[in-house]
PDB file of N, CA and C in Angstrom:
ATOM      1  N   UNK A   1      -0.622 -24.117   8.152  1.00  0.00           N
ATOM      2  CA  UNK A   1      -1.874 -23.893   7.471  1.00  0.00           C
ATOM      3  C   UNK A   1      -2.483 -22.582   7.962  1.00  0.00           C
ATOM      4  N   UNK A   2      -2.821 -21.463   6.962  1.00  0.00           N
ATOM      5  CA  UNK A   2      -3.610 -20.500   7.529  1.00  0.00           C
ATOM      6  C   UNK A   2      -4.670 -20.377   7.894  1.00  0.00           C
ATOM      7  N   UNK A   3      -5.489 -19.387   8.942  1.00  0.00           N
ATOM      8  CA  UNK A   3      -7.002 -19.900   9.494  1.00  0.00           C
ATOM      9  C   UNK A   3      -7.352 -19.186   8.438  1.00  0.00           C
ATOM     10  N   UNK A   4      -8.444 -20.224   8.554  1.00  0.00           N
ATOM     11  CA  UNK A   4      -9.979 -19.154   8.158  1.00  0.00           C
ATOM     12  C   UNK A   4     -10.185 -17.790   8.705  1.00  0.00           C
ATOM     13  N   UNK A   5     -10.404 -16.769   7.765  1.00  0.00           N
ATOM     14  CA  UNK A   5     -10.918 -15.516   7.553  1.00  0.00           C
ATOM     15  C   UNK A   5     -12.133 -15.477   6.952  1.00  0.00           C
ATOM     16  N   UNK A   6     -13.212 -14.988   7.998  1.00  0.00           N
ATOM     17  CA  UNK A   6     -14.748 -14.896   7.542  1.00  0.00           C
ATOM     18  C   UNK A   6     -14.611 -13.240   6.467  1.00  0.00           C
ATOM     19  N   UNK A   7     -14.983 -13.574   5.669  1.00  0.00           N
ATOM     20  CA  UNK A   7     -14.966 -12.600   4.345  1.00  0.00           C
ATOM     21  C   UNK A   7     -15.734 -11.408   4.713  1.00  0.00           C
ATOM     22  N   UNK A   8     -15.455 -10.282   4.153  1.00  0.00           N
ATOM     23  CA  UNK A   8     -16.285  -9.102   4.666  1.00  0.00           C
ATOM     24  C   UNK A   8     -16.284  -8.737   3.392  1.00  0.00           C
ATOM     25  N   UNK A   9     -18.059  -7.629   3.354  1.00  0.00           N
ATOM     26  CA  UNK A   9     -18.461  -6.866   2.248  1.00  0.00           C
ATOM     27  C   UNK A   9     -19.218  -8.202   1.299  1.00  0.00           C
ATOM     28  N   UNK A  10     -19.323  -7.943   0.362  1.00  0.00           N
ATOM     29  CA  UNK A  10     -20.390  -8.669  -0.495  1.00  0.00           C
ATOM     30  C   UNK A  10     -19.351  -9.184  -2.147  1.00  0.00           C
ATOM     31  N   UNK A  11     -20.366 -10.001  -3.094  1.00  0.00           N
ATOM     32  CA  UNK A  11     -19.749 -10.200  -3.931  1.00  0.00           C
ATOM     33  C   UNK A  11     -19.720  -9.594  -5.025  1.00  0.00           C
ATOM     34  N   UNK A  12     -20.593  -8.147  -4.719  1.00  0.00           N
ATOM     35  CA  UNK A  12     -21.165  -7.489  -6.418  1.00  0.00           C
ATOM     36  C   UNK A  12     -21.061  -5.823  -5.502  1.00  0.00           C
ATOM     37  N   UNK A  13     -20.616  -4.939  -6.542  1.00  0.00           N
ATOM     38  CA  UNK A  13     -20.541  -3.633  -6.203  1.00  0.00           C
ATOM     39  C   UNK A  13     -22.272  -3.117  -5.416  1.00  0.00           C
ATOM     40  N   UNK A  14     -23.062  -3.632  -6.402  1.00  0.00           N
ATOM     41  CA  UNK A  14     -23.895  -2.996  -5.347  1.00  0.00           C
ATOM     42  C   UNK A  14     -24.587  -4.738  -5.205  1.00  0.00           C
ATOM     43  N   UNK A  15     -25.658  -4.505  -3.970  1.00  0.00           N
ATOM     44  CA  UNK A  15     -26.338  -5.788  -3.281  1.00  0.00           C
ATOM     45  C   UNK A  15     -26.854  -6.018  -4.587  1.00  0.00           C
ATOM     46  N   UNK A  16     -27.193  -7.228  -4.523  1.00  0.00           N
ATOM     47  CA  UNK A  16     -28.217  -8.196  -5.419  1.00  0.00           C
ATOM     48  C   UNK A  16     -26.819  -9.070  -6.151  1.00  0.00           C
ATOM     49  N   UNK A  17     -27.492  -9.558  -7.351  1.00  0.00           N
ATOM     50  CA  UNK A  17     -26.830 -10.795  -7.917  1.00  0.00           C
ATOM     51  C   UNK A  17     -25.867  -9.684  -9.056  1.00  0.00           C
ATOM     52  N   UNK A  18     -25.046 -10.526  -9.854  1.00  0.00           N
ATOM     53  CA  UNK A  18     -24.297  -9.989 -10.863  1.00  0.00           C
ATOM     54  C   UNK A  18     -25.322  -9.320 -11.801  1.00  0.00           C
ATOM     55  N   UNK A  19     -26.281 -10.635 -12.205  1.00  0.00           N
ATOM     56  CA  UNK A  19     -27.377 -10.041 -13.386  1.00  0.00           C
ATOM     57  C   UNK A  19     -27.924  -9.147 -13.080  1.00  0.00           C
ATOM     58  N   UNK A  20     -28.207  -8.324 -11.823  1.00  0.00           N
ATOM     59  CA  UNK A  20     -28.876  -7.352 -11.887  1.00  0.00           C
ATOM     60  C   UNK A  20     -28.485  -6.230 -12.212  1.00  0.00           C
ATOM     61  N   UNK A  21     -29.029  -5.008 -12.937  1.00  0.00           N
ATOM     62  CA  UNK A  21     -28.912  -3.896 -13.666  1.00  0.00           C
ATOM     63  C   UNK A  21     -29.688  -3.053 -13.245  1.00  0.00           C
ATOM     64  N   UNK A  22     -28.906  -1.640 -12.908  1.00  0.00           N
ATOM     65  CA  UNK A  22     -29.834  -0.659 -12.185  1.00  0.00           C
ATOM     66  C   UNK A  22     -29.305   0.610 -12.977  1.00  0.00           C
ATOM     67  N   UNK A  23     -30.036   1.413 -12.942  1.00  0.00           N
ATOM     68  CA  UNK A  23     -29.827   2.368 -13.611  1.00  0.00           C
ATOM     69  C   UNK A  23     -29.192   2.444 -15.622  1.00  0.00           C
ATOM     70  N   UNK A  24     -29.208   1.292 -15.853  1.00  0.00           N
ATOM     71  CA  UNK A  24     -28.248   0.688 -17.058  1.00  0.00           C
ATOM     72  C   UNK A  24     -27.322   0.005 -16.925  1.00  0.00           C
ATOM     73  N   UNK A  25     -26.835   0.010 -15.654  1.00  0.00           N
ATOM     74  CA  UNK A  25     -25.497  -0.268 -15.536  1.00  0.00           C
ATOM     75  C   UNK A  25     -24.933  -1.957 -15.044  1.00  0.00           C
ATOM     76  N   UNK A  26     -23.942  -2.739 -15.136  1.00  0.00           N
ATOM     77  CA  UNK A  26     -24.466  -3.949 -14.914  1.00  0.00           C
ATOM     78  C   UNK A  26     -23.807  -3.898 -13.397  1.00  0.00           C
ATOM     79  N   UNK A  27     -24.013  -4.607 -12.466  1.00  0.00           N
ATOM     80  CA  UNK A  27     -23.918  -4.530 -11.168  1.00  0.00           C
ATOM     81  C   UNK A  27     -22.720  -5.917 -11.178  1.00  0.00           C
ATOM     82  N   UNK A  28     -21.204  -5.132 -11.103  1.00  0.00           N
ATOM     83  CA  UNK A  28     -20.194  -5.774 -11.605  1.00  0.00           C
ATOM     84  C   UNK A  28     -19.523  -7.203 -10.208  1.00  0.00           C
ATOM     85  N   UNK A  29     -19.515  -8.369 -10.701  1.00  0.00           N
ATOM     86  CA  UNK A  29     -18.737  -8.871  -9.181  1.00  0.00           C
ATOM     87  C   UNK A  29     -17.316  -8.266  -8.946  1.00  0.00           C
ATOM     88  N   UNK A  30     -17.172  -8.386  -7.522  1.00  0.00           N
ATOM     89  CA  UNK A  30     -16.114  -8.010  -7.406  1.00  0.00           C
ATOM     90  C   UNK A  30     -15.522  -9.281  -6.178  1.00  0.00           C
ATOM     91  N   UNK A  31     -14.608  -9.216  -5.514  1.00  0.00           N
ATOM     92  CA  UNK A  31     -14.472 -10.139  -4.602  1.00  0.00           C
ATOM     93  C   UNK A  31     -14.228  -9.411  -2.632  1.00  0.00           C
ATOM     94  N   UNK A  32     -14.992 -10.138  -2.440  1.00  0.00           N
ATOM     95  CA  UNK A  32     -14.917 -10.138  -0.623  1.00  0.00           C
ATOM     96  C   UNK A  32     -13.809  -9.667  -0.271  1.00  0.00           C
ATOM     97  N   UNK A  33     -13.955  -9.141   1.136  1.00  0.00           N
ATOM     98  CA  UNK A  33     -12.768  -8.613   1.737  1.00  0.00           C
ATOM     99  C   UNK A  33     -12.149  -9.989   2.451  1.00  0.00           C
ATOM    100  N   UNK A  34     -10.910 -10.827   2.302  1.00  0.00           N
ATOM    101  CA  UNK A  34     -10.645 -11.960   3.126  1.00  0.00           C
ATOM    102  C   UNK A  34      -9.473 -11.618   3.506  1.00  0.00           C
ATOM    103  N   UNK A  35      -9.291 -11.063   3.967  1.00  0.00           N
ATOM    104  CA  UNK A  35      -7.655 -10.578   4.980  1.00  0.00           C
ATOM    105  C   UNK A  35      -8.059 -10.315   6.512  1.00  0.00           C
ATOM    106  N   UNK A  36      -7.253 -10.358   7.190  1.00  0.00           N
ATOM    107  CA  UNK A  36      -7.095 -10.169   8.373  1.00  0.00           C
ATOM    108  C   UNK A  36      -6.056  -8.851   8.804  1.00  0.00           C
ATOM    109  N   UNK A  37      -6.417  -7.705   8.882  1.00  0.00           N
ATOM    110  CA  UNK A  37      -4.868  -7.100   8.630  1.00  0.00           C
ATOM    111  C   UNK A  37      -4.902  -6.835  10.320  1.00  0.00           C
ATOM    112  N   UNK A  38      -4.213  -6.206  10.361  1.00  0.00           N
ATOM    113  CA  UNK A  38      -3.482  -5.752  12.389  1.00  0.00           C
ATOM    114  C   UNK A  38      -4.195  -4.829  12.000  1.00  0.00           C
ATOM    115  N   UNK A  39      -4.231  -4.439  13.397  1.00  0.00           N
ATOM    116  CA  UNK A  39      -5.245  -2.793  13.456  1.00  0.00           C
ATOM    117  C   UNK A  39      -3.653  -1.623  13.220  1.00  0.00           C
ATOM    118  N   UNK A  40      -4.181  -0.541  12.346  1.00  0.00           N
ATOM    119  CA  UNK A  40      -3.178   0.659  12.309  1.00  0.00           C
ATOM    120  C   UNK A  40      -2.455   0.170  11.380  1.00  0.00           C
ATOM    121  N   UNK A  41      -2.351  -0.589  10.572  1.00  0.00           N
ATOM    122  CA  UNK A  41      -1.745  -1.461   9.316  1.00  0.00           C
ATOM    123  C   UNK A  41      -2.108  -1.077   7.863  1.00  0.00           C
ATOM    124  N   UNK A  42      -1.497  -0.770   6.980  1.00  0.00           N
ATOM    125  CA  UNK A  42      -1.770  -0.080   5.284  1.00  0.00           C
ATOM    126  C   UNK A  42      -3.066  -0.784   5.042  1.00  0.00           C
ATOM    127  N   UNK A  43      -3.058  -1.988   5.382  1.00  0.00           N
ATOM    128  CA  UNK A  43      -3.643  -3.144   5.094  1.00  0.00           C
ATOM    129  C   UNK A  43      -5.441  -3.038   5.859  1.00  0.00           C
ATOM    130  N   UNK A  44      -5.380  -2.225   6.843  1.00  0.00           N
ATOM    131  CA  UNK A  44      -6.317  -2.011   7.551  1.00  0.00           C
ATOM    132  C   UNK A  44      -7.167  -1.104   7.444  1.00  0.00           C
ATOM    133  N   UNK A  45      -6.300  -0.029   6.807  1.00  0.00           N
ATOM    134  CA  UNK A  45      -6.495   1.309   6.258  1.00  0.00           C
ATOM    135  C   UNK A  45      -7.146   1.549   5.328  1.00  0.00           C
ATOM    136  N   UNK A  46      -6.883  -0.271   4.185  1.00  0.00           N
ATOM    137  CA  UNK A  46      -7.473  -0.165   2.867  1.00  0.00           C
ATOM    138  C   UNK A  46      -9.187  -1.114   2.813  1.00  0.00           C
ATOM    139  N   UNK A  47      -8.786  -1.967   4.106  1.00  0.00           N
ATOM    140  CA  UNK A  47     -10.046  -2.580   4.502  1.00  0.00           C
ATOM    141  C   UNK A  47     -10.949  -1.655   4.724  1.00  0.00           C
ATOM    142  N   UNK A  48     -10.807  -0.559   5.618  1.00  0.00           N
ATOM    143  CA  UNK A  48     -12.111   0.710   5.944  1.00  0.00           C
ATOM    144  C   UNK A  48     -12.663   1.038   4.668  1.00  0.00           C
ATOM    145  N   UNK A  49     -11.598   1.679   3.910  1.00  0.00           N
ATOM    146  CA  UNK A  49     -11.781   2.422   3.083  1.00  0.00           C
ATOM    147  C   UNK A  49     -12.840   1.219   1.788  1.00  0.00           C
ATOM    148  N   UNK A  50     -12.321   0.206   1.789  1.00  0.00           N
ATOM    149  CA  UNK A  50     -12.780  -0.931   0.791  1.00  0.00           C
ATOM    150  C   UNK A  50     -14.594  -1.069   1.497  1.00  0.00           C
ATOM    151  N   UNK A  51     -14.630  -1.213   2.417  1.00  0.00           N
ATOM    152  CA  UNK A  51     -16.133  -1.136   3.201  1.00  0.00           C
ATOM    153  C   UNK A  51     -16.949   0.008   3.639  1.00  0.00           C
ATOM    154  N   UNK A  52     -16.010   1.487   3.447  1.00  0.00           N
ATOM    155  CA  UNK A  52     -16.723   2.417   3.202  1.00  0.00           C
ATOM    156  C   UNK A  52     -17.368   2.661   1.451  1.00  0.00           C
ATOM    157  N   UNK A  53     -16.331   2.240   0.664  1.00  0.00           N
ATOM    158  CA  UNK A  53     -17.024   2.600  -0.404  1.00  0.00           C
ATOM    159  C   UNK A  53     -18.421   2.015  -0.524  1.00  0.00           C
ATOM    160  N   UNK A  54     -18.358   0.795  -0.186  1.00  0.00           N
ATOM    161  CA  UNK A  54     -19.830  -0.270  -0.260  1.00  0.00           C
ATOM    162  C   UNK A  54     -20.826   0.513   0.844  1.00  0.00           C
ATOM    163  N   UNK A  55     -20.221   1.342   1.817  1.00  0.00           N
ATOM    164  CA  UNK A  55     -21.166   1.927   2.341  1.00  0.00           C
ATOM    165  C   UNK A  55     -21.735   2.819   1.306  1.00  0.00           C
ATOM    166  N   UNK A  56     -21.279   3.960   0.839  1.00  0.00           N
ATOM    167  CA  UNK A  56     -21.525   4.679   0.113  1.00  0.00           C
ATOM    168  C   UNK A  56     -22.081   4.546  -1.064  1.00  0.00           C
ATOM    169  N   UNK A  57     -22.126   3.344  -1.747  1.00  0.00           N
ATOM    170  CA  UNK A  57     -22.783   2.918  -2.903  1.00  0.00           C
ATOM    171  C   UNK A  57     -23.526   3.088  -2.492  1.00  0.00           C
ATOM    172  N   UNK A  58     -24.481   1.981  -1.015  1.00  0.00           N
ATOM    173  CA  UNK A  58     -25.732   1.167  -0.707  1.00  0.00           C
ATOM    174  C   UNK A  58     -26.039   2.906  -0.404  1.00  0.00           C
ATOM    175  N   UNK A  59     -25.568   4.048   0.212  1.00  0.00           N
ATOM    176  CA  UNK A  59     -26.015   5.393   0.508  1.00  0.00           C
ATOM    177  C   UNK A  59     -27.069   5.884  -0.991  1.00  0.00           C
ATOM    178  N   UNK A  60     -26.220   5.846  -1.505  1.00  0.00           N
ATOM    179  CA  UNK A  60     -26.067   7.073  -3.517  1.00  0.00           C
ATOM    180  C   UNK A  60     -27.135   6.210  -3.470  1.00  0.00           C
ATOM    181  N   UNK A  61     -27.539   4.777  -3.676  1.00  0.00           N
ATOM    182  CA  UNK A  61     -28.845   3.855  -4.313  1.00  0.00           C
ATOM    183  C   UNK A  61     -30.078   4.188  -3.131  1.00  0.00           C
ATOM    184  N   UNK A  62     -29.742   4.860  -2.140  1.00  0.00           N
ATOM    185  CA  UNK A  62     -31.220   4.746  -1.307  1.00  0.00           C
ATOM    186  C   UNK A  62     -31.322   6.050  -0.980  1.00  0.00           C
ATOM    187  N   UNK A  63     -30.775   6.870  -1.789  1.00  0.00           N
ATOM    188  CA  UNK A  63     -31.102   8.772  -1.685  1.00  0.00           C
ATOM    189  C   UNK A  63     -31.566   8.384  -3.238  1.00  0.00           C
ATOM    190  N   UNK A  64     -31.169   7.629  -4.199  1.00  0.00           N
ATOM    191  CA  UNK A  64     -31.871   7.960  -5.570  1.00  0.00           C
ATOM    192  C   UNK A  64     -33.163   7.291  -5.552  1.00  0.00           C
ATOM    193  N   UNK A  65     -33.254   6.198  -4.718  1.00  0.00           N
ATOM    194  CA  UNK A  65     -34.424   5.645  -5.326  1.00  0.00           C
ATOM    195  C   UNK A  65     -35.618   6.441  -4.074  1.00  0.00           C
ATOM    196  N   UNK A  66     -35.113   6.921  -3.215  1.00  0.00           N
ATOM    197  CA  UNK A  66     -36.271   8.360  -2.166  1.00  0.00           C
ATOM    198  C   UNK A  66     -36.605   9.292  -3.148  1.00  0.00           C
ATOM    199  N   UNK A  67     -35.683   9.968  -4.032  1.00  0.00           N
ATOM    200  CA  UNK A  67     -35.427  10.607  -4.825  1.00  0.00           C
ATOM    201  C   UNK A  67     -36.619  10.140  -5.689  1.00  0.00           C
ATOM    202  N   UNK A  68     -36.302   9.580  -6.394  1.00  0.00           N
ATOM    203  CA  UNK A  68     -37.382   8.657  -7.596  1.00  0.00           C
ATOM    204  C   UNK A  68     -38.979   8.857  -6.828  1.00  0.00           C
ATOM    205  N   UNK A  69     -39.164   8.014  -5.777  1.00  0.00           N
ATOM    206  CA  UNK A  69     -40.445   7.841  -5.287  1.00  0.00           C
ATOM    207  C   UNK A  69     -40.868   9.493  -5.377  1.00  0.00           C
ATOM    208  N   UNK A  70     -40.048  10.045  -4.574  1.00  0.00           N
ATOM    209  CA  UNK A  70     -41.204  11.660  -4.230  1.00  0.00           C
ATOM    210  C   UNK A  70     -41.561  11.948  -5.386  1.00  0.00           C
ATOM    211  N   UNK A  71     -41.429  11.640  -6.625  1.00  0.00           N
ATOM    212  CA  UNK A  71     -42.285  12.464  -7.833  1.00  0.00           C
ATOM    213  C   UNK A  71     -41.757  13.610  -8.215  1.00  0.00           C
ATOM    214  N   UNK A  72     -40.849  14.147  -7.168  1.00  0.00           N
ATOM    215  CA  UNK A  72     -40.393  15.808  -7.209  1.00  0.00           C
ATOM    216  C   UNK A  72     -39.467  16.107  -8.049  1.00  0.00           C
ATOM    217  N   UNK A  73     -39.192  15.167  -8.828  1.00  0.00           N
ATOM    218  CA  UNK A  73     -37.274  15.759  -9.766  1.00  0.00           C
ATOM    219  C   UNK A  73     -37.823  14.814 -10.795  1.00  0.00           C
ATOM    220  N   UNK A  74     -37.206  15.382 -12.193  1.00  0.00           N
ATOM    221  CA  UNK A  74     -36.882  15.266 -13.383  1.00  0.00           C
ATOM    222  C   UNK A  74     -36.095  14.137 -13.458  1.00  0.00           C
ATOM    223  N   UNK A  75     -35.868  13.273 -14.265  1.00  0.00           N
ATOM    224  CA  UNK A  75     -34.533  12.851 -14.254  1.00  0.00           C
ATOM    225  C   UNK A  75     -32.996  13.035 -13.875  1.00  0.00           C
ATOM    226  N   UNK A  76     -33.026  14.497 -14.531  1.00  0.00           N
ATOM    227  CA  UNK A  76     -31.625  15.385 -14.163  1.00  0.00           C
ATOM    228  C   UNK A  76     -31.616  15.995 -13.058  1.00  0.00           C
ATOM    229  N   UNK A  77     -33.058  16.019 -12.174  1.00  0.00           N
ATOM    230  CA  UNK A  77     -33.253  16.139 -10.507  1.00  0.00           C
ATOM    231  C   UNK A  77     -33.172  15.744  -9.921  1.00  0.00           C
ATOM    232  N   UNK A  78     -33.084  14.146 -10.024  1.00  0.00           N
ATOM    233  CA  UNK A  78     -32.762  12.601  -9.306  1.00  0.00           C
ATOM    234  C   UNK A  78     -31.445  12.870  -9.291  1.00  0.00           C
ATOM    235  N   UNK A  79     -30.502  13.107 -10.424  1.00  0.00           N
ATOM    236  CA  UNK A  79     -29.128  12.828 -10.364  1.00  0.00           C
ATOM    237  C   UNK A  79     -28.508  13.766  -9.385  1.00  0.00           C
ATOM    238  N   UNK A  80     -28.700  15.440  -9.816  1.00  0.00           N
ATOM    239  CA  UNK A  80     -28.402  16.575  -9.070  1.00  0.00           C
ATOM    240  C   UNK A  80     -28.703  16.552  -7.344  1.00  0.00           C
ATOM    241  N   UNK A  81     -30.225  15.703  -7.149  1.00  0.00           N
ATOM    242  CA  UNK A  81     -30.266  15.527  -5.574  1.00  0.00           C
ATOM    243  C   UNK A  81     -29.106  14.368  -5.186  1.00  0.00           C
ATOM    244  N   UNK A  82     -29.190  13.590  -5.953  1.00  0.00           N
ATOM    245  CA  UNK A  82     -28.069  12.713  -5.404  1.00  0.00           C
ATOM    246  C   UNK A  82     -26.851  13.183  -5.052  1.00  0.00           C
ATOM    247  N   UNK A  83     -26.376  13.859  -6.409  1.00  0.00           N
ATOM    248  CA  UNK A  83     -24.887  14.179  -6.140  1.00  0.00           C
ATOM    249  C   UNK A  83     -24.497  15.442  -5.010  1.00  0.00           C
ATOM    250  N   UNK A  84     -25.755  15.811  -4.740  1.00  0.00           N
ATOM    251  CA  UNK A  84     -25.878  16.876  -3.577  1.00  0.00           C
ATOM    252  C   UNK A  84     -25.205  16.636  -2.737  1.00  0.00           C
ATOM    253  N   UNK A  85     -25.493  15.131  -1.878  1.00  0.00           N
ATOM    254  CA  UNK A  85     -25.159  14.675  -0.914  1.00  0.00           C
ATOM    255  C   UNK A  85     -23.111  14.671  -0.884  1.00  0.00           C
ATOM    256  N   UNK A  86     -22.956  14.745  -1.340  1.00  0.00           N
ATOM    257  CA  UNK A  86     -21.521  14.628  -1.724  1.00  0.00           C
ATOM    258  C   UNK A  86     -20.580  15.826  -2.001  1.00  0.00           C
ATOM    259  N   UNK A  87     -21.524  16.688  -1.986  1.00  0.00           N
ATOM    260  CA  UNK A  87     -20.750  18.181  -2.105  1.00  0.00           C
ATOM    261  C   UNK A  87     -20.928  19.021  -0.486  1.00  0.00           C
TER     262      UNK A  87
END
């Protein structure tokens, strides 16, 4: 019988429930990280990378919505400061 693996990362691309919608977009489920891989393993490699992206979402959503509050950008100024961060 295999053990239990406590799941990592969340169940929806970005936090909140499925129904929620941000920007237009629907906030899609996806499924938990439940593997166990060895450290230095393909498998381990794809776990980082699978929990960096979710870093980087929860990043892009809390530079746009700073973005939003200051008053200072346009619509197409919200997007452009965002994508700043990334260049």
């Amino acid at each position: 019988m295999a053990d239990f693996v406590m799941p990592k990362g969340r169940m929806t691309i970005r936090s909140g429930t499925s129904s929620d919608k941000r920007n237009g977009r629907d906030n899609r489920r996806i499924r938990a990280w439940d593997f166990s891989p060895k450290p230095g393993s393909t498998i381990a490699k794809l776990e980082s990378a699978f929990l960096g992206a979710l870093t980087a979402v929860d990043a892009v959503i809390a530079r746009r919505d700073v973005a939003m509050k200051s008053g200072k950008f346009t619509a197409d100024g919200v997007s452009d400061d965002v994508f700043a961060i990334h260049t």
